[in-house]
Protein backbone atom coordinates (compact mmCIF):
# COMPACT_ATOMS: atom_id res chain seq x y z
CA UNK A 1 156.99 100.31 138.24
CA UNK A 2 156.60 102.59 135.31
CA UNK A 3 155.68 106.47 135.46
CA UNK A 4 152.14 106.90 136.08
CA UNK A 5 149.89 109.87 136.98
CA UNK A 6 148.37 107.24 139.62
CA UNK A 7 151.76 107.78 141.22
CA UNK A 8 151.57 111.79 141.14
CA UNK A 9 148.14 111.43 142.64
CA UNK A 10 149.44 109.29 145.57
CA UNK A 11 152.27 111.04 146.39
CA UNK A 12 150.39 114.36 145.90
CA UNK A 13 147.60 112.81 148.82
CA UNK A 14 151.01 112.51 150.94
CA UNK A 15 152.02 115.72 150.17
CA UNK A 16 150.68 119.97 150.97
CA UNK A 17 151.97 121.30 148.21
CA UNK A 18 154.33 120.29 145.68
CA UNK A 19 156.14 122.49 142.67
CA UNK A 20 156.59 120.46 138.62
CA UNK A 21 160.25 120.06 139.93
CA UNK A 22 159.77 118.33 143.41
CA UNK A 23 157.24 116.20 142.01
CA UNK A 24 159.56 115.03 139.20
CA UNK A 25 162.64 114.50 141.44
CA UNK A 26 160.73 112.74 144.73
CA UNK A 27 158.09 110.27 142.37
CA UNK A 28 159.98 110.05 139.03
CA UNK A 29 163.42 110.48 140.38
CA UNK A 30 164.33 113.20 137.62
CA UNK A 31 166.37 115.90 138.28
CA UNK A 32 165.79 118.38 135.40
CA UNK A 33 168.72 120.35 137.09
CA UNK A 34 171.43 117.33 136.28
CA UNK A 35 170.22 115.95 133.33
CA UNK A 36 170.37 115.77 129.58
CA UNK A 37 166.85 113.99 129.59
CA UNK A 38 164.11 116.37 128.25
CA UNK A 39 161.70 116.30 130.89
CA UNK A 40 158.79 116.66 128.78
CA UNK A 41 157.34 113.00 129.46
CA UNK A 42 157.02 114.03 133.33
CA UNK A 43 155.97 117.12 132.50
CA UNK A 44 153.02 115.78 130.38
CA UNK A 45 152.25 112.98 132.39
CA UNK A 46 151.36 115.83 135.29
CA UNK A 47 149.60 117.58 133.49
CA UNK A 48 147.63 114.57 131.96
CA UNK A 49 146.41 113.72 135.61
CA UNK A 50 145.38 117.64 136.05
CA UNK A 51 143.21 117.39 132.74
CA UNK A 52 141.64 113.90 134.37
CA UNK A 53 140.95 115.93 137.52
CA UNK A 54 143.43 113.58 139.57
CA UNK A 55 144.79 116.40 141.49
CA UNK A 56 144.77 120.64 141.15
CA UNK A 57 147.11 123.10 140.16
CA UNK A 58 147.27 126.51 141.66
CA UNK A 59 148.94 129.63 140.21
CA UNK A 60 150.46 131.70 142.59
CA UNK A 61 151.79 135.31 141.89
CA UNK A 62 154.92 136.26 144.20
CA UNK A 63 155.73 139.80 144.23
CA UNK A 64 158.05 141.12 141.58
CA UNK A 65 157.79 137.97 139.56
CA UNK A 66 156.68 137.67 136.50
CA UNK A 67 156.73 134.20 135.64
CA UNK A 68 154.53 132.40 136.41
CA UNK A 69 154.84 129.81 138.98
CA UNK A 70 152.79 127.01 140.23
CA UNK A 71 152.22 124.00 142.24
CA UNK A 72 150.24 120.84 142.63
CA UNK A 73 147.79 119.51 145.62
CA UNK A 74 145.87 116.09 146.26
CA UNK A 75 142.16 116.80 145.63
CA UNK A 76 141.20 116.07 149.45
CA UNK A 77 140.68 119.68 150.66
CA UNK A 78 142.45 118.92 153.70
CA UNK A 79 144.75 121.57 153.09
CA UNK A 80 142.55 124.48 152.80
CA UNK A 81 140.63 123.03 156.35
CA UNK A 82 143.87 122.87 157.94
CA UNK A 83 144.98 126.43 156.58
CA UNK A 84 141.42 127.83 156.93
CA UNK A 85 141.65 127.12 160.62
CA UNK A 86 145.01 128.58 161.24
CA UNK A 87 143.91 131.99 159.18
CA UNK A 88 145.48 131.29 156.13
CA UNK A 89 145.12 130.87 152.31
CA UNK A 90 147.30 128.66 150.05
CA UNK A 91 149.05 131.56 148.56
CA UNK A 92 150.25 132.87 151.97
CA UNK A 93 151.78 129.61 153.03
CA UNK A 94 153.71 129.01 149.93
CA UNK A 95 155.31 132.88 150.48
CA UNK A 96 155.92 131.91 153.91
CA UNK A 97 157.29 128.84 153.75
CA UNK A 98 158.81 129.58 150.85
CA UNK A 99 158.21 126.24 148.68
């Protein structure tokens, strides 16, 4: 199959929360780490399904940081339900969990 923001979105429906790197290594199977590839044609094809609405990005600051760093989520909402009802935001699970 060839690299397709349909895939992103799929895995992303599968998926809470998922940083530029995990996406590329778990749907692309691109390790930016271990490879002499550029990994500007995963890197655009994300954000080409962000611009089509396919799935949102979320900023997150982390204390003492300052790049910034973010991650991806399936449109559904679940998440924030699930999160809601345990008391928490997006931001704080992240921290926590340390993704």
């Amino acid at each position: 199959m060839s690299n397709s923001v349909k895939q992103i979105e799929k895995y992303l429906e599968l998926t809470v929360l998922a940083s530029e790197s995990k996406i590329q290594r778990e749907v692309f199977g691109y390790n930016r780490t271990e490879s002499f590839e550029p990994n500007k044609k995963y890197a655009d094809l994300l954000r080409r399904g962000w611009y089509k609405d396919l799935y949102e990005r979320v900023e997150i600051s982390v204390p003492g940081v300052r790049s910034r760093i973010f991650y991806y989520k399936g449109r559904r909402g679940e998440m924030e339900t699930l999160l809601a009802n345990q008391g928490e935001t997006v931001e704080s699970f992240i921290l926590k969990n340390e993704l």
